[in-house]
Protein backbone atom coordinates (compact mmCIF):
# COMPACT_ATOMS: atom_id res chain seq x y z
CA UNK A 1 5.18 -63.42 -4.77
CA UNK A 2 6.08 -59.55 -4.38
CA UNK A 3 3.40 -56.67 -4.28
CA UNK A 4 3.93 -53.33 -5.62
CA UNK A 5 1.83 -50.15 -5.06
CA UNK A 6 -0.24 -49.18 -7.96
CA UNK A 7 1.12 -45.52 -7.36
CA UNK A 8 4.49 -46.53 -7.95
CA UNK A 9 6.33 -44.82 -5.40
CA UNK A 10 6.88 -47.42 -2.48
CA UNK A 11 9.24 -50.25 -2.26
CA UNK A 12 8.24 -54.29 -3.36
CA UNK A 13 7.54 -56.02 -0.44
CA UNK A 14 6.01 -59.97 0.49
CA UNK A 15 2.97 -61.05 1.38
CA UNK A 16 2.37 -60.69 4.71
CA UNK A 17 4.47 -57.43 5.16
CA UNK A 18 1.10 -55.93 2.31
CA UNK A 19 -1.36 -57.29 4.28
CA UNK A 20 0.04 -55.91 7.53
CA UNK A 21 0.66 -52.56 5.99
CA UNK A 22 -3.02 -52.42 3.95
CA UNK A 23 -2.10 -49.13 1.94
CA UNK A 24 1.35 -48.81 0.53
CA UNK A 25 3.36 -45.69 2.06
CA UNK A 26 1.99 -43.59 -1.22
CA UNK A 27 -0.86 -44.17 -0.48
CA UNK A 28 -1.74 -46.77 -2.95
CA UNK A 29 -2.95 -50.51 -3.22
CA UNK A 30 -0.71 -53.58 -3.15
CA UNK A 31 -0.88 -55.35 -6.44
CA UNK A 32 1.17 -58.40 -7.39
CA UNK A 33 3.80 -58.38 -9.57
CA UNK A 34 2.69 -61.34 -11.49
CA UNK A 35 -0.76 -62.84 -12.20
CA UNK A 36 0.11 -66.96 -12.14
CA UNK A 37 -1.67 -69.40 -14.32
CA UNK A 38 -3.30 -72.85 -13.50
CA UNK A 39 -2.30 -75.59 -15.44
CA UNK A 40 -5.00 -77.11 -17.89
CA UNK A 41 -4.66 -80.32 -15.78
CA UNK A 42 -5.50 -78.60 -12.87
CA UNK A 43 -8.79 -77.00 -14.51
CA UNK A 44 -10.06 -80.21 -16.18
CA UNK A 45 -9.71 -81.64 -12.69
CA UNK A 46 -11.80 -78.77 -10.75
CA UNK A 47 -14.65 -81.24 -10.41
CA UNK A 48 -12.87 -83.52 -7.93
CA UNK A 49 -11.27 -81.17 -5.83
CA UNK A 50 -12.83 -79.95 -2.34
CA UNK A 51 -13.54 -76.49 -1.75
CA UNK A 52 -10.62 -76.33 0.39
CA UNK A 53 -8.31 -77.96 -2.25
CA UNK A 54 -9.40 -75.79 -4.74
CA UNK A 55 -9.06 -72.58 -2.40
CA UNK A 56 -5.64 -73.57 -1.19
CA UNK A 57 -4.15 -74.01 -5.41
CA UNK A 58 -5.95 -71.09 -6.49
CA UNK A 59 -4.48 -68.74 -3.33
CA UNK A 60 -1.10 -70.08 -2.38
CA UNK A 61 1.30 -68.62 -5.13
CA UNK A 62 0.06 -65.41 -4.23
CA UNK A 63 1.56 -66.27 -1.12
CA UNK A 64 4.53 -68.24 -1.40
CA UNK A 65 6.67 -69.09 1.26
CA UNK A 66 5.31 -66.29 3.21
CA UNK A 67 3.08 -68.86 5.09
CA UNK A 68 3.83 -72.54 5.05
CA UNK A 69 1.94 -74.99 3.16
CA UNK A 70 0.14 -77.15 5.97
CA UNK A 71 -0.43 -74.03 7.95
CA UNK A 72 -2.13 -72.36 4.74
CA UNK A 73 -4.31 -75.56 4.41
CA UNK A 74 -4.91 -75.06 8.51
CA UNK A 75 -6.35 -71.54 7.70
CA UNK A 76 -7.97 -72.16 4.65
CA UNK A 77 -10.14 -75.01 6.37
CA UNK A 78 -10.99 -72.94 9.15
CA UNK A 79 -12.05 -70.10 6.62
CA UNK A 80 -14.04 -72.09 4.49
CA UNK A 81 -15.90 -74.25 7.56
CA UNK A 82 -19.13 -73.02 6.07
CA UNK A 83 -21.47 -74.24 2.71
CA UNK A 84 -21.70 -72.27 -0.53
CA UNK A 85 -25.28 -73.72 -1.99
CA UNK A 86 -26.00 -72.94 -5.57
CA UNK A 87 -29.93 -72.70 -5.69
CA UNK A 88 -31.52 -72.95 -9.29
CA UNK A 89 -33.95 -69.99 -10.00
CA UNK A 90 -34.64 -70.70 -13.80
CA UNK A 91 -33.20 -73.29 -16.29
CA UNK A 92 -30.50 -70.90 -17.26
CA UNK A 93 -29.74 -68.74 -14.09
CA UNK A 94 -29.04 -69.86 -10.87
CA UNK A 95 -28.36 -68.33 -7.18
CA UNK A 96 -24.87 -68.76 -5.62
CA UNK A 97 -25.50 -68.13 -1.63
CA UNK A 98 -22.43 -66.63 -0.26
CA UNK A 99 -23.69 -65.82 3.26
CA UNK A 100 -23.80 -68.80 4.74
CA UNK A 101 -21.22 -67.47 7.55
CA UNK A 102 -20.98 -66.60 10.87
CA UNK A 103 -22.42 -62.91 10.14
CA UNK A 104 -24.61 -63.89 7.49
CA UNK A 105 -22.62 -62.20 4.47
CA UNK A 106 -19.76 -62.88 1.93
CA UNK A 107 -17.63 -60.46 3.45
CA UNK A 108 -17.37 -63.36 5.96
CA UNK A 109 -14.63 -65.61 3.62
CA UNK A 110 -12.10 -62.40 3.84
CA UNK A 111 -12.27 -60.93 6.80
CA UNK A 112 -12.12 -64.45 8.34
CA UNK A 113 -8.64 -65.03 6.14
CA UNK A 114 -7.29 -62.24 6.45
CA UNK A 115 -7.60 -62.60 10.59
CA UNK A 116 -5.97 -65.38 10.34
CA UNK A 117 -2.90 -64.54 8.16
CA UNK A 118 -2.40 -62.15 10.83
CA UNK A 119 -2.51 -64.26 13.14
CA UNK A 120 0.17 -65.99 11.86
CA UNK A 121 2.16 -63.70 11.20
CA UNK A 122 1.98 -62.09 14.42
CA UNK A 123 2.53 -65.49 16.09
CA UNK A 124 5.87 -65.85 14.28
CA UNK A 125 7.13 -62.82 12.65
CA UNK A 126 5.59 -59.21 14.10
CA UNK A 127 5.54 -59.36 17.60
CA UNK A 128 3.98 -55.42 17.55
CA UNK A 129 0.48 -55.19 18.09
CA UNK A 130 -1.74 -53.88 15.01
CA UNK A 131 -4.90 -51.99 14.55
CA UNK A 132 -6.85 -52.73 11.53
CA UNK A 133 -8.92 -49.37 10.39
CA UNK A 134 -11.88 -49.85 8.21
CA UNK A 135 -14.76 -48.67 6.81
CA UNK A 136 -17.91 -49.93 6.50
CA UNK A 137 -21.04 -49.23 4.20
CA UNK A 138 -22.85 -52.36 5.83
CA UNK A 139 -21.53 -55.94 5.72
CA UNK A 140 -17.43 -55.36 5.89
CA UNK A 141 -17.57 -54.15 9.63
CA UNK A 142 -19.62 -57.28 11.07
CA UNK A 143 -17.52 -59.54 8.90
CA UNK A 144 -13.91 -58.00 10.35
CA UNK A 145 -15.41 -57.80 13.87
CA UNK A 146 -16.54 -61.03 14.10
CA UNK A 147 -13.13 -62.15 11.96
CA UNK A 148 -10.86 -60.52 14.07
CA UNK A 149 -12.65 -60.64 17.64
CA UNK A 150 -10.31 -61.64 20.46
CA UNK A 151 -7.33 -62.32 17.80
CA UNK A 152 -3.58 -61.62 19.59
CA UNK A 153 -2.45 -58.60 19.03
CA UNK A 154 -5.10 -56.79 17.37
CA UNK A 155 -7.01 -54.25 17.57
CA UNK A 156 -10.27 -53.27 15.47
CA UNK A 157 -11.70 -49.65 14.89
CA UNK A 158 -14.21 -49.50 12.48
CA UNK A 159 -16.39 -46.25 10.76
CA UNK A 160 -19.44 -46.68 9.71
CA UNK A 161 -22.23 -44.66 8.13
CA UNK A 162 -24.50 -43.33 10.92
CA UNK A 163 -28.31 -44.09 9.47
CA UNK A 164 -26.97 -45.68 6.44
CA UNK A 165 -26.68 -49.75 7.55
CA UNK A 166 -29.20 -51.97 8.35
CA UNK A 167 -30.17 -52.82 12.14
CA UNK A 168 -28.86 -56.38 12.06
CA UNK A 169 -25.29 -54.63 10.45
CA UNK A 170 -24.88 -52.08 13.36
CA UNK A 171 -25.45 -54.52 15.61
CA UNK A 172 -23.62 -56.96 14.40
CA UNK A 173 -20.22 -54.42 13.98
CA UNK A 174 -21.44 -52.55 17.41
CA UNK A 175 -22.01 -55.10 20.39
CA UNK A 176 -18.67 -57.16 20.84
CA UNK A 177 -16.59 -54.62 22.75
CA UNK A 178 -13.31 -56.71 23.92
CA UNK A 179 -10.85 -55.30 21.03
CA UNK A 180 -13.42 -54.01 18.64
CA UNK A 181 -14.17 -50.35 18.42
CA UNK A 182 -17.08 -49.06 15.96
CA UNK A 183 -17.25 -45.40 15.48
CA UNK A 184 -20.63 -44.06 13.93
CA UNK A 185 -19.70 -41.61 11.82
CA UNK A 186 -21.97 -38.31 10.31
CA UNK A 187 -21.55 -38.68 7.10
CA UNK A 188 -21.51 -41.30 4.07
CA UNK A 189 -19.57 -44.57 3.05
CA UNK A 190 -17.34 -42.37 0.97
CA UNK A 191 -16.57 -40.06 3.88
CA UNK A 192 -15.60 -43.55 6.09
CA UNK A 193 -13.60 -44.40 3.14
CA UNK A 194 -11.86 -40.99 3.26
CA UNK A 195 -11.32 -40.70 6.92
CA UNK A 196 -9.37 -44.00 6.72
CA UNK A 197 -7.22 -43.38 3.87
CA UNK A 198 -6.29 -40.13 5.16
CA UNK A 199 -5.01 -41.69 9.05
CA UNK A 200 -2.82 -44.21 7.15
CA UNK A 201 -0.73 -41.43 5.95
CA UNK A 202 -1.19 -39.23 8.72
CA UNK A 203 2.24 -39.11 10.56
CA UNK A 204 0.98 -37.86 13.81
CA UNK A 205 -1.07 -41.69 13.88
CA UNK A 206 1.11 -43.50 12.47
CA UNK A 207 4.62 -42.96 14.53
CA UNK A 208 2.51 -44.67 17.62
CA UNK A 209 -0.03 -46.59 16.03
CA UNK A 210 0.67 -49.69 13.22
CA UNK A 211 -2.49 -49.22 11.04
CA UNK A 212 -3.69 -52.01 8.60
CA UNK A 213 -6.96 -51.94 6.81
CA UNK A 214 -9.75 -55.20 6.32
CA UNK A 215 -11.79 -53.46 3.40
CA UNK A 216 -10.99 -55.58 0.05
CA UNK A 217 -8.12 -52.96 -0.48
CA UNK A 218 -6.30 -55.17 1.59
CA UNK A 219 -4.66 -58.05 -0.42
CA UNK A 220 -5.95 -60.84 1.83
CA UNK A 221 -9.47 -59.89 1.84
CA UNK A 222 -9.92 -59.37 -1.85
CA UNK A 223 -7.57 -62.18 -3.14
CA UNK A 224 -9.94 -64.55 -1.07
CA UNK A 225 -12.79 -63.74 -2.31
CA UNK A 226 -11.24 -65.73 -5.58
CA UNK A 227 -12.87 -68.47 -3.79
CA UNK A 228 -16.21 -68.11 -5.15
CA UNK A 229 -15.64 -68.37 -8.40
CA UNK A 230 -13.60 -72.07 -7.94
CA UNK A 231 -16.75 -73.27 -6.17
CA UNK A 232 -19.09 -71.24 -8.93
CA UNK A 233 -17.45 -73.34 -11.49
CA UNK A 234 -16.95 -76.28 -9.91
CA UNK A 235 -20.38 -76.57 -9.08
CA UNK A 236 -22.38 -74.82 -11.75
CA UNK A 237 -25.86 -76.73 -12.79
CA UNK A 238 -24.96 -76.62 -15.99
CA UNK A 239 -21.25 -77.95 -16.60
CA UNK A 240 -21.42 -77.97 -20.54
CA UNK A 241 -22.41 -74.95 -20.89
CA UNK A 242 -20.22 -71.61 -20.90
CA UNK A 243 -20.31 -69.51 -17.22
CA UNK A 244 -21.61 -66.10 -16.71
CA UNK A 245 -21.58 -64.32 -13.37
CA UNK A 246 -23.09 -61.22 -12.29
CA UNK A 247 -21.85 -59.96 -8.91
CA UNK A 248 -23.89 -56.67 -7.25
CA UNK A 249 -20.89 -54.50 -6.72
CA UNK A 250 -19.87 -51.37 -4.43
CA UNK A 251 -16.03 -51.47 -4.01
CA UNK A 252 -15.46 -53.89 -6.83
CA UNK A 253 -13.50 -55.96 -4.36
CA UNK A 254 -15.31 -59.08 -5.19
CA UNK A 255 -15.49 -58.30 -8.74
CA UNK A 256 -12.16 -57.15 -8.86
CA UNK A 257 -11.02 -61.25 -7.69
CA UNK A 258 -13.29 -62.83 -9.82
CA UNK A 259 -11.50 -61.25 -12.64
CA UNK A 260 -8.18 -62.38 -11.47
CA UNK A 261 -8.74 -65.74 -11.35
CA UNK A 262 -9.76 -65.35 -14.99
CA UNK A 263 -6.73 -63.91 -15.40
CA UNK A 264 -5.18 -67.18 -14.56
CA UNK A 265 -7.55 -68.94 -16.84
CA UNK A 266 -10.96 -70.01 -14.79
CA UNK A 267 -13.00 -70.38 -17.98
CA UNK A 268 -15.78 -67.49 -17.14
CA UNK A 269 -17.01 -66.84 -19.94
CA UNK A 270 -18.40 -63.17 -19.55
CA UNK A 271 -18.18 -61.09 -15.84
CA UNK A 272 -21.87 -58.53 -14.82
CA UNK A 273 -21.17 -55.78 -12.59
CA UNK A 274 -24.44 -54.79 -11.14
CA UNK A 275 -24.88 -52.00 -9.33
CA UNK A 276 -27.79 -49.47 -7.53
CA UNK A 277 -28.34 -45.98 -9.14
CA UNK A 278 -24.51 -45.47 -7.96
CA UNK A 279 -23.30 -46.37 -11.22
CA UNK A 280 -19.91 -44.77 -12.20
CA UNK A 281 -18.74 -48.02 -13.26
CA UNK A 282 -21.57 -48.70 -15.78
CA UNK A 283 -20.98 -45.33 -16.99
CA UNK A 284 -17.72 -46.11 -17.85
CA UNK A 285 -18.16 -48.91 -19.28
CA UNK A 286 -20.74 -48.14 -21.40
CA UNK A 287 -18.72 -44.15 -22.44
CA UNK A 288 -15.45 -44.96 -21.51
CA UNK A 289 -15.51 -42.21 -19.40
CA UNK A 290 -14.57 -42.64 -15.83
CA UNK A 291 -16.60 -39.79 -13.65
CA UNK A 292 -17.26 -40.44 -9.95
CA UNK A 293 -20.56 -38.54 -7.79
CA UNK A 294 -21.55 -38.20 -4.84
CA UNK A 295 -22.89 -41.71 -3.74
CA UNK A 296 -27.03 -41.71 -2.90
CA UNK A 297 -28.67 -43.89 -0.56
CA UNK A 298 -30.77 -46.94 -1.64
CA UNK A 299 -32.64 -50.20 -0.20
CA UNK A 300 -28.79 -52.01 -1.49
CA UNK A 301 -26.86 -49.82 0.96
CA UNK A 302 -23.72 -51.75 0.61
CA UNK A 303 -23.34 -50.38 -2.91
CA UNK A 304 -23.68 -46.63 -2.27
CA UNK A 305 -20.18 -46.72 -3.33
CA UNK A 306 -19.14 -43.66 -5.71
CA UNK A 307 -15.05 -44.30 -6.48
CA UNK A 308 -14.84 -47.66 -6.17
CA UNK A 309 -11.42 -48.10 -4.53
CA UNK A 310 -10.69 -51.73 -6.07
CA UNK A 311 -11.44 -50.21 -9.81
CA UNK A 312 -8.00 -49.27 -10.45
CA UNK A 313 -6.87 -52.63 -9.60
CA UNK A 314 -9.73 -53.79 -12.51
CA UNK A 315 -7.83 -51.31 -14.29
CA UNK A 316 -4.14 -53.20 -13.65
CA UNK A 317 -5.23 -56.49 -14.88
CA UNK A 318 -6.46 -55.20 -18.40
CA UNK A 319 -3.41 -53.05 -18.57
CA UNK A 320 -5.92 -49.80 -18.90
CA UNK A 321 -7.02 -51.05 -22.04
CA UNK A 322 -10.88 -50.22 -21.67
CA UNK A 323 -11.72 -52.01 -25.59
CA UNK A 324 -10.11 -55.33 -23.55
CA UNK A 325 -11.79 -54.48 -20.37
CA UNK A 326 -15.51 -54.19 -22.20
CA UNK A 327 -15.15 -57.55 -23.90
CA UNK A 328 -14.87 -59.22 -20.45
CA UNK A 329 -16.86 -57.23 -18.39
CA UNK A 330 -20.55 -55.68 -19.11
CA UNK A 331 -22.12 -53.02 -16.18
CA UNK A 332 -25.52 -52.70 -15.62
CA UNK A 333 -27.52 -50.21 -12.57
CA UNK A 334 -30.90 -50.35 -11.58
CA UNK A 335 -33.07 -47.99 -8.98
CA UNK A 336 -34.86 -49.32 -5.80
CA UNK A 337 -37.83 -49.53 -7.62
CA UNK A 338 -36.58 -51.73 -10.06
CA UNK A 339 -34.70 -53.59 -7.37
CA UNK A 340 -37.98 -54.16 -5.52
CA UNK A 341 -39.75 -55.24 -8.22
CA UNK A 342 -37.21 -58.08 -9.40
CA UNK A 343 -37.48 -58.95 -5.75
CA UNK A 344 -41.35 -59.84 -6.32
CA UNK A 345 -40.40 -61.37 -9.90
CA UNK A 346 -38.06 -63.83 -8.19
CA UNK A 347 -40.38 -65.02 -5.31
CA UNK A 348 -42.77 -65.37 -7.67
CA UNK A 349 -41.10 -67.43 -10.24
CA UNK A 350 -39.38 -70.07 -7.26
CA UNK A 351 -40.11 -68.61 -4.32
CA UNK A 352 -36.61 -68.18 -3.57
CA UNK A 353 -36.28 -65.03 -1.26
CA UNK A 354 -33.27 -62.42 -2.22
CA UNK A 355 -32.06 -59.39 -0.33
CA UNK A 356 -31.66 -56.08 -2.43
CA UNK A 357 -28.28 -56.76 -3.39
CA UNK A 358 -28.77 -60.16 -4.73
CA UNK A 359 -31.59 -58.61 -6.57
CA UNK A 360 -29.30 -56.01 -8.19
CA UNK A 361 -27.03 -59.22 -9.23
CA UNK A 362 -30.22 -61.44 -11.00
CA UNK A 363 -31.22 -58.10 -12.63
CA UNK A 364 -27.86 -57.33 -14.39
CA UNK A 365 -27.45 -60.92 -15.72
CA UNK A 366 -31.00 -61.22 -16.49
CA UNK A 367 -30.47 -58.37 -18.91
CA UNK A 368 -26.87 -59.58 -19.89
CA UNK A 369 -28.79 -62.84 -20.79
CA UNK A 370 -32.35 -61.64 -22.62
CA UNK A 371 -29.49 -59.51 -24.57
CA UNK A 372 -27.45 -62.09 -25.56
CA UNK A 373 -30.47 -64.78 -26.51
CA UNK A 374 -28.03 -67.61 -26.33
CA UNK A 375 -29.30 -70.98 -24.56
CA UNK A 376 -25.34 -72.15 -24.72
CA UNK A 377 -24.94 -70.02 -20.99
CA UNK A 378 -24.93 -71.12 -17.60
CA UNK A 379 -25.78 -67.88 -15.46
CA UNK A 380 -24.81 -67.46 -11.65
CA UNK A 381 -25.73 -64.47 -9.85
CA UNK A 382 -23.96 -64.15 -6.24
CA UNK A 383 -25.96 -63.34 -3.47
CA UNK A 384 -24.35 -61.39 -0.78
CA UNK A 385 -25.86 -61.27 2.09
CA UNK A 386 -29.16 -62.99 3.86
CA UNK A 387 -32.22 -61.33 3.67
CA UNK A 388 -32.85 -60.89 7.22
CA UNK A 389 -30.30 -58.77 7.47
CA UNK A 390 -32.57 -56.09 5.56
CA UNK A 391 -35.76 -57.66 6.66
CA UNK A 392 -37.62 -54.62 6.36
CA UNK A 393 -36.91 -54.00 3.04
CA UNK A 394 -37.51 -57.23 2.55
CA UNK A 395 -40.84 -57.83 4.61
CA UNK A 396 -42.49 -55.00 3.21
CA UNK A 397 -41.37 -55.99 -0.34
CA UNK A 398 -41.90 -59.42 -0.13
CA UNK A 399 -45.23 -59.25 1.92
CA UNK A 400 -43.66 -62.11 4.13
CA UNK A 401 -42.13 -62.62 7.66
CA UNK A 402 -38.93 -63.26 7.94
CA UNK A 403 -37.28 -66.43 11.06
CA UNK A 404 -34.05 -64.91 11.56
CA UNK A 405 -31.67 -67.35 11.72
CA UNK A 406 -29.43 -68.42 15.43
CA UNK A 407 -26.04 -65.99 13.94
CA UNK A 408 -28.83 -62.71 14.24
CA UNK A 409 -30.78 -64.01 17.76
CA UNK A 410 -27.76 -64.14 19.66
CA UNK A 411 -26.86 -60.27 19.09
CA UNK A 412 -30.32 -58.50 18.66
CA UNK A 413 -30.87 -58.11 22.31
CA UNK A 414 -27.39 -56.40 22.50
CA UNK A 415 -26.17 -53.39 23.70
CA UNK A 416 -24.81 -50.91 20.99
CA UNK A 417 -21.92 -49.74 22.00
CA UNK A 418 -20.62 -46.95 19.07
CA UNK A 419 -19.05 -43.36 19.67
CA UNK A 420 -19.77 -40.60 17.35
CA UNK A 421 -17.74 -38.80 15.37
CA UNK A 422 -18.28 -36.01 12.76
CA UNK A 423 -14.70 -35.48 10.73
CA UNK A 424 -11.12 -36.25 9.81
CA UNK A 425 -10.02 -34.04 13.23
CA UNK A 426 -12.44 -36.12 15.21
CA UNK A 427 -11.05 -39.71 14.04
CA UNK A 428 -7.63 -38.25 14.83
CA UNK A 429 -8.42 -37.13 18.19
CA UNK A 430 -9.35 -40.59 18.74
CA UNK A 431 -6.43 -42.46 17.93
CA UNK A 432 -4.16 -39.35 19.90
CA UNK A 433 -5.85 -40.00 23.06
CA UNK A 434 -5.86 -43.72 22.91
């Protein structure tokens, strides 16, 4: 398989050279050339594959020969070591837990991938050490720490929102030390997001310093997260019935996956992108008319996201056909009080306890579903990330008290460790006087 940039002005290159790179030389994302197809053999036979077998068909023509096949089934078993439950909430909509992990959030499936294609590749082909740059609006950084702590070869430097993550995120992205680096920046997600973008074309950085990213603008983060939707299928409550899933969205990464492997012909029926009051992509796809602002904090800080990077990519895989795009995909945003209150309305139906951004996700397919008024759907809502990782929010919501579980005791006693920085000039000086 062969990635091109979606700006068009870089050179096709192979698997592992995108992921190592992150960002084309334009500037612009790796996208493959080709979307593959299953066979209908292999889809009527989903039900009696492992998640593992299922993960290593759906992901390994995007690879190739870039990685060999048993040491692709190595890292995919190590990636996936971890459950994905599917909890039942109502007859027709159910819960798929994605934070299961080792930091308590989906980002976990990615980060832990894309560590270990690296690893790989620096075992056998790059030999020069790497730094992966990325920013963080909550989950991402403890998911790449933990991914990539220790790993050969690599370094980690990530920028993060200072005020703007939850206590169990900073420490979970700010108390390793060894070769991770969190810088706590003054400013938003978008500004992270900027800061990075801008030192991957900087030339001053890059002559000394090989810069990769781990947000899901990286290829091996956010074709990973394909994985989901196998095991959402697979394992749906509901087999006869057609699939619709709702996934609370910020960079569209996971979104963005879910829609390729319908691309290749998963048979989800209908795709909800649910998002806070940062809703540019419900705009859109409710006025076709694409119009980003500046992101505002909420209780589901992980989507205070206002250009989605990942959307052109959405973009790319309906050909920028927004008539084909709406048929597939429906967008719906919600405020904190809403949030909140769907928080109370899911407790108190099954006494299920969701985190803000899994509330998002039941609130956009709840509506999808009331709209529709079709008992021929299956709904499956992902939820992100576990609740004690906003236990506040969640506590005071909730009116409960939260165990956390033995991933958060190990680090809450930890020392941050974070330097701040304020700008663009400030990041640089960083890297310069490494």
């Amino acid at each position: 398989m062969k990635y091109n940039s979606l700006n068009y002005n870089s050179s096709t290159v192979g698997f592992l050279k995108a992921v190592r790179k992150g960002l084309a030389p334009d500037r612009g994302l790796y996208f493959p050339e080709t979307i593959p197809l299953l066979s209908q053999n292999f889809i009527e036979n989903i039900p009696n594959l492992s998640n593992h077998e299922l993960a290593f068909n759906a992901i390994q023509p995007f690879i190739g020969n870039d990685i060999p096949k048993e040491r692709l089934k190595s890292i995919i078993e190590d990636t996936l070591n971890f459950d994905f439950p599917i909890i039942p909430i109502t007859n027709s909509i159910a819960s798929l837990e994605l934070f299961c992990g080792p930091t308590l959030a989906f980002k976990d499936v990615g980060a832990r991938f894309m560590a270990r294609c690296l690893a790989y590749a620096h075992e056998v082909k790059e030999k020069q050490n790497l730094t992966i740059l990325v920013a963080t609006s909550g989950d991402t950084g403890g998911a790449v720490a933990d991914g990539f702590f220790k790993v050969e070869g690599i370094d980690v430097v990530i920028l993060y929102p200072k005020g703007k993550v939850s206590e169990v995120q900073e420490k979970q992205l700010t108390t390793l030390g060894e070769n991770i680096t969190a810088l706590e920046v003054n400013g938003t997600f978008d500004d992270c997001q900027n800061m990075v973008k801008s030192a991957f074309i900087d030339p001053e950085i890059t002559q000394n310093i090989e810069l990769t990213s781990a947000n899901s603008i990286n290829i091996a983060r956010w074709l990973a997260q394909m994985f989901y939707y196998f095991i959402a299928y697979k394992n749906r409550p509901n087999p006869h019935k057609d699939l619709i899933i709702s996934v609370p969205s910020g960079n569209f990464g996971n979104l963005c996956a879910g829609l390729v492997a319908f691309k290749m012909g998963l048979p989800i029926k209908h795709f909800i992108a649910s998002t806070n009051i940062n809703n540019t992509v419900p705009n859109y796809l409710s006025s076709g008319s694409y119009e980003p602002k500046k992101s505002v904090s909420t209780i589901s800080n992980a989507m205070d996201v206002e250009d989605p990077s990942n959307f052109i990519r959405i973009q790319k895989l309906f050909n920028n056909d927004f008539h084909k795009m709406k048929k597939v995909i429906t967008g719906y945003a919600y405020t904190d009080p809403q949030t909140r209150k769907a928080m109370k309305e899911i407790y108190s139906e099954s006494k299920y306890i969701p985190d803000p951004h899994g509330a998002v996700s039941y609130l956009g397919l709840k509506g999808y579903l009331d709209q529709l008024g079709d008992e021929t759907t299956q709904g499956i809502f992902f939820e992100t990330a576990h609740p004690v990782k906003f236990a506040s929010t969640v506590e005071n919501t909730l009116k409960i008290k939260l165990d956390p579980p033995k991933q958060i005791e190990k680090i809450l006693n930890k020392t941050k460790l974070s330097i701040p920085i304020n700008d663009y000039k400030s990041l640089k000086n960083f890297f310069l006087d490494r």
